[in-house]
Protein backbone atom coordinates (compact mmCIF):
# COMPACT_ATOMS: atom_id res chain seq x y z
CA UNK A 1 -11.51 -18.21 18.57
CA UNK A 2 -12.07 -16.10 22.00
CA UNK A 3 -8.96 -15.89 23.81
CA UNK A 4 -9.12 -17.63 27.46
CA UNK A 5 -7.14 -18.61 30.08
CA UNK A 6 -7.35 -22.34 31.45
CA UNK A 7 -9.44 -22.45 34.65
CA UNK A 8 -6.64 -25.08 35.82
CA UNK A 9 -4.21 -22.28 35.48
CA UNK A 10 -6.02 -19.96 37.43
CA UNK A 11 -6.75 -22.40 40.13
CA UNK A 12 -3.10 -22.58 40.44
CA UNK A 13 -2.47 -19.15 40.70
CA UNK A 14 -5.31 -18.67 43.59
CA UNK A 15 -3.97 -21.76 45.64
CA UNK A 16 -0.21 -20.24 45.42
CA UNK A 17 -1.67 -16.91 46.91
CA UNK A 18 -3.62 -18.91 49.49
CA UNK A 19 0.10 -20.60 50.06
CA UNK A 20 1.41 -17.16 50.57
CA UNK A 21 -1.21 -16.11 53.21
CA UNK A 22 -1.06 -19.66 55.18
CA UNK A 23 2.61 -19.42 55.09
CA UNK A 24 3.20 -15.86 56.51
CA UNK A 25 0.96 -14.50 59.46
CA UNK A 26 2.95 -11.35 59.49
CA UNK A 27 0.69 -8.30 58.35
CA UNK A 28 1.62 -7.50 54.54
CA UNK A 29 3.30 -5.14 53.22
CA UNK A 30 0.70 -3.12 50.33
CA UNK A 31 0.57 -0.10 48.56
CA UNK A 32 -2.34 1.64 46.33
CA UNK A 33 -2.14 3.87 42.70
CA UNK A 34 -4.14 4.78 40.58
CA UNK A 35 -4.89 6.68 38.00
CA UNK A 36 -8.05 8.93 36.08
CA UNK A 37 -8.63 10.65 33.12
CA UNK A 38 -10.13 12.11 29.82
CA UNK A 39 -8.70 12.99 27.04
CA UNK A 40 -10.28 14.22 23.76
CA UNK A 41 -8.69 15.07 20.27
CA UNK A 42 -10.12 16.97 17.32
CA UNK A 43 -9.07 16.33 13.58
CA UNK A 44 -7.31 19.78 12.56
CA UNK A 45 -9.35 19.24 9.33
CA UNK A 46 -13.12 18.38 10.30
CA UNK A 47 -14.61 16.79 7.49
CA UNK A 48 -17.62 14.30 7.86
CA UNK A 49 -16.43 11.66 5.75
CA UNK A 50 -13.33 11.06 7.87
CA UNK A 51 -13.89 8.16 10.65
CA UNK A 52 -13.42 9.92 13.89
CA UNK A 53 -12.31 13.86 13.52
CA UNK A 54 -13.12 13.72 17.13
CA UNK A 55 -13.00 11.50 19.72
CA UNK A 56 -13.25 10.66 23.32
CA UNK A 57 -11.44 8.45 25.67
CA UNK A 58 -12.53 8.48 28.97
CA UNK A 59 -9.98 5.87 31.35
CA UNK A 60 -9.53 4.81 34.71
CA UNK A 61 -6.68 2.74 36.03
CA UNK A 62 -5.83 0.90 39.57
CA UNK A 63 -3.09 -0.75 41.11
CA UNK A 64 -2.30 -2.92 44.16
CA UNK A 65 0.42 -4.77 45.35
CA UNK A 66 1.23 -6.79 48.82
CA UNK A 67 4.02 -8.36 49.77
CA UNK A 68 5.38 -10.40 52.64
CA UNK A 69 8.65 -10.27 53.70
CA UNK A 70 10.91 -10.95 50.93
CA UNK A 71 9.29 -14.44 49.93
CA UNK A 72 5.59 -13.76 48.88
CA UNK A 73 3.83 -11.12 46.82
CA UNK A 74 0.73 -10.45 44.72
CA UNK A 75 -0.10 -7.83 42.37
CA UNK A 76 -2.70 -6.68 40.24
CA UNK A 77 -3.72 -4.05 38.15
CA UNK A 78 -7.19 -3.14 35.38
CA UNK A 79 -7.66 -0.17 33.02
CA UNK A 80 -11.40 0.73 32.22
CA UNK A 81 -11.54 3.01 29.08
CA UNK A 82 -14.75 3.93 26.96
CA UNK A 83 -14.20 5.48 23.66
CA UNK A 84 -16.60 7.44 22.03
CA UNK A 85 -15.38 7.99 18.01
CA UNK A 86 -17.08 11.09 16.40
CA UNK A 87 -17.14 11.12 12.74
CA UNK A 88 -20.07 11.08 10.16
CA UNK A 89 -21.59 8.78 13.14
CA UNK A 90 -20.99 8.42 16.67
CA UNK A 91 -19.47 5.08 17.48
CA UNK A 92 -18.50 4.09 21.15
CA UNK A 93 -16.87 1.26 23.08
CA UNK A 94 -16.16 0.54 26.90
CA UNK A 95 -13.11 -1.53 26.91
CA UNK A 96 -12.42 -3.26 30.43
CA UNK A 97 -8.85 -4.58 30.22
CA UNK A 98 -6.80 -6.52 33.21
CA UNK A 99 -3.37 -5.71 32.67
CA UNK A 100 -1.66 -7.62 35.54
CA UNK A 101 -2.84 -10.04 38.13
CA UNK A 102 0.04 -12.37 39.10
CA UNK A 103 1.84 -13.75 42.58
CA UNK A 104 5.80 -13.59 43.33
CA UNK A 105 7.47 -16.58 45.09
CA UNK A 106 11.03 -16.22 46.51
CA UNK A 107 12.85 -19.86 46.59
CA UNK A 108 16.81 -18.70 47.66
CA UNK A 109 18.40 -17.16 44.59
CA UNK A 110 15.17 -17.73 42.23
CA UNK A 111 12.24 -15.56 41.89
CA UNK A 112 9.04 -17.11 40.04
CA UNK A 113 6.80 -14.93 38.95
CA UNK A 114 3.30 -16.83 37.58
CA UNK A 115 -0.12 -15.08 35.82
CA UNK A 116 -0.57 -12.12 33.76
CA UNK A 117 2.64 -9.12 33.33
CA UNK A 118 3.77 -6.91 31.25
CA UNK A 119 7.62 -7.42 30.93
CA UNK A 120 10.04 -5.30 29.48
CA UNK A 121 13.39 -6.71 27.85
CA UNK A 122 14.18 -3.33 26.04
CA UNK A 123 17.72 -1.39 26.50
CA UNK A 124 16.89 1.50 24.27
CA UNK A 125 14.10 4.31 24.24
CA UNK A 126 10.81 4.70 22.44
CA UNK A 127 11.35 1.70 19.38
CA UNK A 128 13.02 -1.69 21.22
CA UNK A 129 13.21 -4.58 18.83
CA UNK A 130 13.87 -6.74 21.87
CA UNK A 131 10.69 -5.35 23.49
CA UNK A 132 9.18 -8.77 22.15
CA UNK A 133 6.73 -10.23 25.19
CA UNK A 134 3.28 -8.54 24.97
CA UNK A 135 1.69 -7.49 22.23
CA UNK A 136 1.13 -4.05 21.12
CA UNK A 137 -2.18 -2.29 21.25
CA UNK A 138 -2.44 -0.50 17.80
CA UNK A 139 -5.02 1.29 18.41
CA UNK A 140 -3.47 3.71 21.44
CA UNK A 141 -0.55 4.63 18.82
CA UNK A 142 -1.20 8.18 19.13
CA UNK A 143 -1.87 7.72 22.90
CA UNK A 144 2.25 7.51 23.86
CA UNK A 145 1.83 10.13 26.91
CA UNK A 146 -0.57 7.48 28.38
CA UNK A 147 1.85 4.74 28.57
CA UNK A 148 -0.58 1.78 27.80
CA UNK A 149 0.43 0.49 24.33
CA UNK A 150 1.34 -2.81 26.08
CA UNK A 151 -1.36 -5.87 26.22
CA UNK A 152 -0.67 -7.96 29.77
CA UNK A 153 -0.15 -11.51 28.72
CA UNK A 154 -0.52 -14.80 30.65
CA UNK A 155 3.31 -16.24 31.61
CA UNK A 156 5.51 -18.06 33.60
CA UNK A 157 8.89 -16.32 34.66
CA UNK A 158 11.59 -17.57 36.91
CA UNK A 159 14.38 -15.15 37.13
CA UNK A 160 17.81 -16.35 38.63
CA UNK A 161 19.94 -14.14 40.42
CA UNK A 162 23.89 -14.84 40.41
CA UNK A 163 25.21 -11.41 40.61
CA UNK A 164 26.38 -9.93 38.21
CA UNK A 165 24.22 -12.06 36.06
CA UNK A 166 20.53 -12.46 36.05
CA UNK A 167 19.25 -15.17 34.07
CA UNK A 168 15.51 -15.03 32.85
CA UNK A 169 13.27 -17.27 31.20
CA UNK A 170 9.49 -17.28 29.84
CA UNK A 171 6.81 -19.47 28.89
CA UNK A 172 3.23 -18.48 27.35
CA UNK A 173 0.98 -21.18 27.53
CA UNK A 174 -1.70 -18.88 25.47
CA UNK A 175 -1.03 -17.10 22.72
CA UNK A 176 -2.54 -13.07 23.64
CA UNK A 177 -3.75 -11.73 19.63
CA UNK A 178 -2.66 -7.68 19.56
CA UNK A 179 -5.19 -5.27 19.22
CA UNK A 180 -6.50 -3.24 16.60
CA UNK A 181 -8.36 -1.62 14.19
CA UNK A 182 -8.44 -2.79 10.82
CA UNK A 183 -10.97 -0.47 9.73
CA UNK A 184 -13.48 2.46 11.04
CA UNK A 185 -10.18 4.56 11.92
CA UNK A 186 -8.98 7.21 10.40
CA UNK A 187 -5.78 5.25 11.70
CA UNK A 188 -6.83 1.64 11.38
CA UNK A 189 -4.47 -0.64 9.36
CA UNK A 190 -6.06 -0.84 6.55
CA UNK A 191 -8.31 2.38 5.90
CA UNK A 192 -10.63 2.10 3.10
CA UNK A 193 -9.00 -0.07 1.09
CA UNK A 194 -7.26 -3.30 0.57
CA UNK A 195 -5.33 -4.79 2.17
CA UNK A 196 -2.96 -4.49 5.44
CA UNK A 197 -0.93 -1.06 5.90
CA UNK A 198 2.51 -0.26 4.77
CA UNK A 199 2.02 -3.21 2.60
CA UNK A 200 -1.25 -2.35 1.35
CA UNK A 201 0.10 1.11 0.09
CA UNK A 202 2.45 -1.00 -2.31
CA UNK A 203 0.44 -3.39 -3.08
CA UNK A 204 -2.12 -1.08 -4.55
CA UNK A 205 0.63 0.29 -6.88
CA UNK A 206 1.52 -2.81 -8.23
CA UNK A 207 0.94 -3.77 -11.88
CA UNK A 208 -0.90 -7.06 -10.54
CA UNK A 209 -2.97 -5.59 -8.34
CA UNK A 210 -4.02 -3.02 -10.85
CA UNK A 211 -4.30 -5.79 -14.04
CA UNK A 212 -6.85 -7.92 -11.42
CA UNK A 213 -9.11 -4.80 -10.45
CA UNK A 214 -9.22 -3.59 -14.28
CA UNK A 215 -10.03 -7.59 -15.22
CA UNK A 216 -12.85 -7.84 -12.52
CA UNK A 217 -13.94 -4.35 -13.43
CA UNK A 218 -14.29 -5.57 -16.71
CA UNK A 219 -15.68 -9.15 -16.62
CA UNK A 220 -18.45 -8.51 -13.64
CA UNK A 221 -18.35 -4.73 -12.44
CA UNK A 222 -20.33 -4.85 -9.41
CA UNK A 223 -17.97 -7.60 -7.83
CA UNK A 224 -15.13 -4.87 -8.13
CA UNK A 225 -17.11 -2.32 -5.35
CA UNK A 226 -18.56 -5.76 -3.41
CA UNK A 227 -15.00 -6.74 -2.98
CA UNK A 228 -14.05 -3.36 -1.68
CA UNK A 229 -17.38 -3.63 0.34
CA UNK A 230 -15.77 -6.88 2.33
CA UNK A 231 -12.68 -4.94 2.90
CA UNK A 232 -14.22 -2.06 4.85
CA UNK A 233 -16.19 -4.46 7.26
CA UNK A 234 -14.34 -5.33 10.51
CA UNK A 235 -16.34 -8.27 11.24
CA UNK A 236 -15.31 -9.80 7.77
CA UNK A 237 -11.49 -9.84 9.19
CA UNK A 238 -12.31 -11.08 12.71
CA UNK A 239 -13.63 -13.87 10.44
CA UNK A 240 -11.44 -14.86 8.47
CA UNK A 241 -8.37 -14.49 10.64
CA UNK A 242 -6.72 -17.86 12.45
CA UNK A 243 -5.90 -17.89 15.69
CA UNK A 244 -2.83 -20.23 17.32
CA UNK A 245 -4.99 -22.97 18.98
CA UNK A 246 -5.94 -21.09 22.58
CA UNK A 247 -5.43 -25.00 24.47
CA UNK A 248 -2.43 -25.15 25.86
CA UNK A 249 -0.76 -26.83 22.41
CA UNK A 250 0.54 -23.90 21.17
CA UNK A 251 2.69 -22.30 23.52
CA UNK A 252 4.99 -19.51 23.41
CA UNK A 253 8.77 -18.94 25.40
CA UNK A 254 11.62 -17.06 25.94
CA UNK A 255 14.86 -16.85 27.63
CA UNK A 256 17.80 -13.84 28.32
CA UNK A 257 21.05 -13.51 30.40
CA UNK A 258 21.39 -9.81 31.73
CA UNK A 259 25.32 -8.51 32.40
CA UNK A 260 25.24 -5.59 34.85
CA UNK A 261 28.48 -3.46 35.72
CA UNK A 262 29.22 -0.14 36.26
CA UNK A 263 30.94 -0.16 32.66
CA UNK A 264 28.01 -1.78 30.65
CA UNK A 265 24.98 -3.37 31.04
CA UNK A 266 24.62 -6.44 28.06
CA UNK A 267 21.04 -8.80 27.26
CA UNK A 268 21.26 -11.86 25.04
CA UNK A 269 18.15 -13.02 24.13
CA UNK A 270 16.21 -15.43 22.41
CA UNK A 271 12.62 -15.79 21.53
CA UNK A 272 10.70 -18.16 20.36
CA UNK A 273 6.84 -16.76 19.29
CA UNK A 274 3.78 -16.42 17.47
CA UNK A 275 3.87 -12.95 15.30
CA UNK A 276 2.22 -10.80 16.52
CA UNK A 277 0.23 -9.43 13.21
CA UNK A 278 -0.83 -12.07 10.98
CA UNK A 279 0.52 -12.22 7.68
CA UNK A 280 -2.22 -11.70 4.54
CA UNK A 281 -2.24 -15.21 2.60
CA UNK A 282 -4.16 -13.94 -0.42
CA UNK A 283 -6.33 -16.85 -2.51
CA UNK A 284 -4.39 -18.39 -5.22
CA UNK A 285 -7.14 -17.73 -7.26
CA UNK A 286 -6.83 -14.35 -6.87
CA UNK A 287 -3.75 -14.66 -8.13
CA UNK A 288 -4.39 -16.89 -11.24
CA UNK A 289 -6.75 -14.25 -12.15
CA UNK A 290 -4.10 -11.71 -11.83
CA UNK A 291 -1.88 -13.95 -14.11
CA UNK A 292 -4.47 -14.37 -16.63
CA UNK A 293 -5.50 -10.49 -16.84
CA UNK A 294 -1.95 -9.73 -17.84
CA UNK A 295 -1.78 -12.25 -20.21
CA UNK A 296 -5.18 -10.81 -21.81
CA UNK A 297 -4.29 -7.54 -21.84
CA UNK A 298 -5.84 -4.37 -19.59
CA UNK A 299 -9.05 -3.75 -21.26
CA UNK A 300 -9.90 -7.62 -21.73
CA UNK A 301 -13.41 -8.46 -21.23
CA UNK A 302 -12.92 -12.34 -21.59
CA UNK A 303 -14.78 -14.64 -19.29
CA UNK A 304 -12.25 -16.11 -17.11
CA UNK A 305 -12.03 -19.59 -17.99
CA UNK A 306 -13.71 -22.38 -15.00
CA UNK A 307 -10.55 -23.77 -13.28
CA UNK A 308 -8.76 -20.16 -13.50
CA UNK A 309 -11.71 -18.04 -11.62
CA UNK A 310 -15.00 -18.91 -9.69
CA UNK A 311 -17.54 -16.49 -8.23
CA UNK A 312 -17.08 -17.60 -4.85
CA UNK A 313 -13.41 -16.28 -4.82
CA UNK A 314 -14.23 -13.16 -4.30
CA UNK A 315 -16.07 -14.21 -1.24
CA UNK A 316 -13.23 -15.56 -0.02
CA UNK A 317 -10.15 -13.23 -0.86
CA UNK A 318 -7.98 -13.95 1.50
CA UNK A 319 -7.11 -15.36 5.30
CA UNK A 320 -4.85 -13.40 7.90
CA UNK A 321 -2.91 -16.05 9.83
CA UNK A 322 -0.46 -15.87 12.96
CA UNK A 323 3.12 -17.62 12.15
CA UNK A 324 5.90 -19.26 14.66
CA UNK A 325 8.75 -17.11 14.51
CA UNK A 326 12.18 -17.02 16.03
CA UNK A 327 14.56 -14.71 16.65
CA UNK A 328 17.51 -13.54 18.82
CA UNK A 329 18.67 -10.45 20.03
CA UNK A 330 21.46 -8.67 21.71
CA UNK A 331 21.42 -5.13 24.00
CA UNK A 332 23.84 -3.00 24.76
CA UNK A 333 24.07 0.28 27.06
CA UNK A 334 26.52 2.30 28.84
CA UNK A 335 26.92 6.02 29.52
CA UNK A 336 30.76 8.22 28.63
CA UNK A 337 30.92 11.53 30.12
CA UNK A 338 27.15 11.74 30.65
CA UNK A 339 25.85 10.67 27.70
CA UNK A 340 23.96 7.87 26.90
CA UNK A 341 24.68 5.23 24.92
CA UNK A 342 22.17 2.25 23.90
CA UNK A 343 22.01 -0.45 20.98
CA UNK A 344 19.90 -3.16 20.34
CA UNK A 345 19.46 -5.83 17.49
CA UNK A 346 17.25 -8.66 16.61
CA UNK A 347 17.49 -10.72 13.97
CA UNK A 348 13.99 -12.45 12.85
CA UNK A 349 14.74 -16.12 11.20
CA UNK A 350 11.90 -16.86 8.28
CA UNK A 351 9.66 -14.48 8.92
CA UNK A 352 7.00 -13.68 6.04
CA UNK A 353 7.04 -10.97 3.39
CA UNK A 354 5.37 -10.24 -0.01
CA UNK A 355 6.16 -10.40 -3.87
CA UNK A 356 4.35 -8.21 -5.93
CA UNK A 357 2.55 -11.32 -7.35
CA UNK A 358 0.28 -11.21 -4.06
CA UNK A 359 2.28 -14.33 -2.91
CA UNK A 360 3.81 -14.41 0.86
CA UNK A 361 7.37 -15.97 1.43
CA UNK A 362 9.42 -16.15 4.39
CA UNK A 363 13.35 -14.64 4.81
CA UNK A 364 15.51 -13.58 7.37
CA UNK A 365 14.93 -9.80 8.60
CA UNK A 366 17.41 -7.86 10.92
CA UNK A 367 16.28 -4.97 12.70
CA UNK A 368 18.32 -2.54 15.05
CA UNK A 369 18.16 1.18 16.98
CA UNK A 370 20.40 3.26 18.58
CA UNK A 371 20.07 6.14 20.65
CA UNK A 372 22.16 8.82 22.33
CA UNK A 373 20.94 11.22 25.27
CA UNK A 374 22.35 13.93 26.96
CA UNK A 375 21.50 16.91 29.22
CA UNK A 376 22.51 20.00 28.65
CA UNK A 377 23.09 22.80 30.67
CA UNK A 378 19.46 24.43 32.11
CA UNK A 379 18.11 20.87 32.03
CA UNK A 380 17.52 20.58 28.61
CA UNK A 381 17.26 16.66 27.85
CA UNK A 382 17.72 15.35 24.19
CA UNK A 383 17.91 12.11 22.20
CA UNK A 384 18.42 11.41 19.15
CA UNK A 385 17.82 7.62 17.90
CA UNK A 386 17.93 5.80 14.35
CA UNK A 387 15.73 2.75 13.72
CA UNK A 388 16.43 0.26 10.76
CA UNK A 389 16.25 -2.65 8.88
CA UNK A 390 17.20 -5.07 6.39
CA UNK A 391 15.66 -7.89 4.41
CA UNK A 392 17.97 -10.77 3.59
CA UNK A 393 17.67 -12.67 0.09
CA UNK A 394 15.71 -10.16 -0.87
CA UNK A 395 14.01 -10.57 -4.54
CA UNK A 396 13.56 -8.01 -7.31
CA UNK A 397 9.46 -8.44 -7.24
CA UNK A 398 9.46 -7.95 -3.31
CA UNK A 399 6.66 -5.34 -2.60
CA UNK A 400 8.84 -4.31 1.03
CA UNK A 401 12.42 -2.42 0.16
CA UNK A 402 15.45 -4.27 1.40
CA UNK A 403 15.96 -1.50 3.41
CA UNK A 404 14.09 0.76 5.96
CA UNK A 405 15.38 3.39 8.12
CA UNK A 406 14.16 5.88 10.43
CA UNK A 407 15.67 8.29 12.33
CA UNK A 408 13.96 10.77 15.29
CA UNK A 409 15.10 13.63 17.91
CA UNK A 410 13.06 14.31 21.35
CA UNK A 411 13.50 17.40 23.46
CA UNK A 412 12.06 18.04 27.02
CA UNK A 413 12.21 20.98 29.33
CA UNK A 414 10.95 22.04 31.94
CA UNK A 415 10.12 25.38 33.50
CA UNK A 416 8.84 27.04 36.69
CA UNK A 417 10.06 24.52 39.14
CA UNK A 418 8.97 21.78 37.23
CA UNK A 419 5.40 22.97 37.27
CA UNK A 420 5.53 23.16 33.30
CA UNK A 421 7.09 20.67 31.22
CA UNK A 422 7.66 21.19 27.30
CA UNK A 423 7.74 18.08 25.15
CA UNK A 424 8.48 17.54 21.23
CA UNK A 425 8.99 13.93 19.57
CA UNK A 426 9.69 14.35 15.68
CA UNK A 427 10.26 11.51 13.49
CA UNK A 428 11.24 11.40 9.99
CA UNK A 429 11.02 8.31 7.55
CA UNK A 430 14.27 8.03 5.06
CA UNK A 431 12.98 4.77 3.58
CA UNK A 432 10.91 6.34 0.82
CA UNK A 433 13.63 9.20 -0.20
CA UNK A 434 14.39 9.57 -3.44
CA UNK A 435 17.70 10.41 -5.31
CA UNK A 436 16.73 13.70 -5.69
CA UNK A 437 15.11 14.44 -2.34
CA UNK A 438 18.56 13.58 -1.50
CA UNK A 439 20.05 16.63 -3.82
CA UNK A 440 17.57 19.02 -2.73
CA UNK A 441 18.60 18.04 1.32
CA UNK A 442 14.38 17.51 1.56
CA UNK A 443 14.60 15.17 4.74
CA UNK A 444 11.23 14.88 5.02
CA UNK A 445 9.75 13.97 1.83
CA UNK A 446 9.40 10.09 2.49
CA UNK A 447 7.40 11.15 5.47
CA UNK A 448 7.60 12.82 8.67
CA UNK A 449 5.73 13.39 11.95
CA UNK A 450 6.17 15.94 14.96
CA UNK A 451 4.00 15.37 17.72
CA UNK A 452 4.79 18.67 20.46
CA UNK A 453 3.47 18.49 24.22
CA UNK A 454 2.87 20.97 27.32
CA UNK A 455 2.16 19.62 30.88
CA UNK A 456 1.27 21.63 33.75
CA UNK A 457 1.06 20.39 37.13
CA UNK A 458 -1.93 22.00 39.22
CA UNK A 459 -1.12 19.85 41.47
CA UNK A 460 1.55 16.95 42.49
CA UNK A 461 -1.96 14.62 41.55
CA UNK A 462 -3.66 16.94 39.34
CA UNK A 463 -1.60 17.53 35.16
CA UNK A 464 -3.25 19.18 32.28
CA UNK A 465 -2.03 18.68 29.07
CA UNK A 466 -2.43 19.84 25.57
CA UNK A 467 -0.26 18.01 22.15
CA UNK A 468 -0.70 17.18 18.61
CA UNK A 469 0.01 14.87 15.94
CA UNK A 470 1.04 16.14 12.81
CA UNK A 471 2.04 14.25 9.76
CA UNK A 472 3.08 14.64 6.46
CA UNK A 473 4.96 13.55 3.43
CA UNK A 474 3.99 12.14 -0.13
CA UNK A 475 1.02 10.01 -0.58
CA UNK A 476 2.63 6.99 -1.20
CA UNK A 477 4.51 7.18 1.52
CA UNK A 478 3.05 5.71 4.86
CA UNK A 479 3.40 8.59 7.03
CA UNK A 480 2.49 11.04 4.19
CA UNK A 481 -0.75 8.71 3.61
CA UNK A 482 -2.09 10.19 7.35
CA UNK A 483 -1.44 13.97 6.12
CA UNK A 484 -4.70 15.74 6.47
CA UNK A 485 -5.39 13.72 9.28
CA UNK A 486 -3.71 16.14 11.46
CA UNK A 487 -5.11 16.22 15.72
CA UNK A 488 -5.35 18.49 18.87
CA UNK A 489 -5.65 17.04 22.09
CA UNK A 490 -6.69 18.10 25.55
CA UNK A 491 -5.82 15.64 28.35
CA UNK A 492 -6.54 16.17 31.95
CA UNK A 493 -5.37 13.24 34.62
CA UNK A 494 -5.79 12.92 37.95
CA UNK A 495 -2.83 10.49 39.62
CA UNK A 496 -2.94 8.97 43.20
């Protein structure tokens, strides 16, 4: 179902702003910014089969704000991008997004904040497992100079002050999907094949998974390639993917206490939402038939019996559905003789995960990151961070590990009275190492990227910018899955 904001809620909205304007004749307070740009990146490895070795993103962004005195204010703010995808076809997409559009109203010690924001509850850098309010947009991973990987969402946010502590709390009334590509990207979720991402990588490597393609491959060949044929059309996932109800019955909230001092700054949190991606509920069917194959052997030929397997399964694999999850979450940061120090965790209560039977259950998942920055003599910034997790209760035929760990380093410097600025983000995945990666000190075998970047300011307005995104590691792994899919970029912006 189309997402959509009740008309009643926007009618609210405009007759608080109309409020605003009755109740102050003072002229307001505004500002204007803005900003313009293209950017285009080529596959290092041009080959027509890929998806898009190079494309296009054309974008234009605007912000404005009023305000006045301390008791009213209105802001809004819209991106415009259109995307042109080169590959063995040209594929292109104008994508008009409002990203804010929401009114401030001052009552004493209380600020309510009403319509759409993007809110930030994170404490450390780059990964923030409390960063839990808007959804992610997937599909500008590799766009992390841009600083729009954030979808606006719909909310309701008082915040009271009582120095030192500000208390915060948040209600969704609509539920705001991410977005993404599941396929038709060289970088979608899912590829070419089946099913969902990291998962899908294991899940293809399973005995089951294997036993059910060699059984269907056997039994009725041509459904084997019609089921991959499903799989590599968007429109079949759109489909078959539910939606929490979009009327007001399925709401979302939140709620944090921020401690500032000039020792420590501390964030309790708790949240209380939809997933954001939807977890891959495959047909029990599917799964009987994966049962039976074994039991038949690999190179079985046997008609399935009736209330094991029907024909119209494989029209019908599997539905992608959006789960209630909830979770709390502490934050912690301080600085000690200049460097900084900040740590947050979240633990996740029942959310879903897979066996290796195709079956999803739910357990308990903590996740936490750390990082550490400093600057070094001749302005030379660094941080280090480390990003983990662990799966509680965790079963011997679970397709994720119990554990995952990460672990990255970025460097900045700039030169020429800050007219040049020198970037590099590097990121290396320990979750897939082996015992003897381990002896041989080969960090990056279970997958790696470095992604280096050069600014230089024509102007104050006017940056040019050129980066890449390199990847690699072993197949299986899922950062070694996007080697060969190497990029250049050119980006030229224009800010006001």
């Amino acid at each position: 179902m189309r997402r959509h904001l009740p008309v009643s809620i926007l009618l609210l909205l405009a007759a608080w702003c109309g409020a605003a304007l009755a109740a102050e004749s003072a002229t307001p307070s505004t500002s204007l910014e803005g900003l313009a740009g293209y950017k285009s990146a080529v596959d290092t490895t041009w080959d027509r089969f890929h998806e898009d070795v190079w494309s296009n993103d054309w974008f234009g962004y605007a912000a404005a704000s009023a305000s006045w005195g301390l008791n009213y204010g209105v802001r809004a703010a819209g991106l415009f991008e259109y995307r042109l995808d080169v590959g063995e076809e040209a594929q292109g997409e104008a994508i008009p997004e409002l990203r804010e559009l929401y009114g401030k109203l001052r009552l004493g010690k209380l600020d309510l904040f009403a319509g759409q924001q993007i809110v930030s509850w994170a404490t450390t850098d780059l990964f923030s497992p409390l960063d839990q309010l808007n959804p992610y947009d997937y599909r500008r991973t590799l766009d992390r100079e841009l600083s729009f990987y954030r979808l606006g969402t719909f909310m309701i946010r008082p915040v009271l002050y009582l120095d030192p502590v500000q208390i915060e709390a948040v209600y969704i009334p609509v539920f705001t999907p991410p977005r993404y590509r599941i396929v038709g990207s060289d970088y979608a979720l899912v590829g070419h094949d089946f099913p969902i991402g990291e998962l899908i990588n294991d899940l293809r490597q399973s005995d089951r998974w294997r036993a059910l393609e060699t059984a269907l491959g056997a039994w009725v060949p041509e459904w084997r390639q019609d089921l991959r044929d499903f799989l590599s059309d968007p429109n079949y996932y759109s489909a078959h993917t539910d939606l929490p109800d979009q009327d007001l019955t399925a709401p979302e909230g939140a709620a944090r206490v921020h401690y500032t001092s000039p020792f420590i700054d501390v964030t309790a949190a708790y949240y209380a939402l939809w997933d954001d991606l939807p977890t891959l509920h495959v047909n029990p069917a599917l799964r009987d038939l994966s049962r039976w194959s074994e039991q038949t052997g690999p190179d079985a030929a046997i008609l399935p019996p009736g209330d094991v397997f029907s024909t119209t399964t494989l029209s019908d694999p599997f539905t992608l559905t959006h789960h209630r999850v909830q979770s709390a979450g502490l934050g912690l940061a301080t600085s000690v003789f200049n460097l900084g120090l900040h740590g947050e965790g979240l633990m996740a209560f029942d959310r879903y995960t897979y066996r290796d039977d195709l079956s999803a259950v739910r357990r308990n998942q903590a996740s936490w990151a750390l990082n550490v920055d400093y600057t070094f003599p001749a302005d030379v910034f660094a941080e280090g961070w480390l990003l983990q997790s662990y799966l509680f209760d965790r079963e011997d035929d679970f397709l994720q590990r119990a554990w995952t760990s990460m672990g990255g380093l970025v460097l900045r410097k700039s030169f020429f009275d800050e007219k040049l600025a020198l970037e590099l983000l590097s990121l290396v995945d320990f979750t897939y190492q082996r015992d003897r990666d381990w002896r041989r000190f080969d960090l990056t075998a279970g997958g790696w990227t470095v992604q280096p970047l050069a600014t230089y300011s024509v102007t104050d307005p006017f940056k040019l910018s050129v980066g890449a995104n390199l990847f690699g590691g072993r197949d299986e792994t899922l950062m070694g899955s996007l080697e060969g899919l190497d990029q250049v970029f050119v980006l030229a912006r224009y800010g006001f």
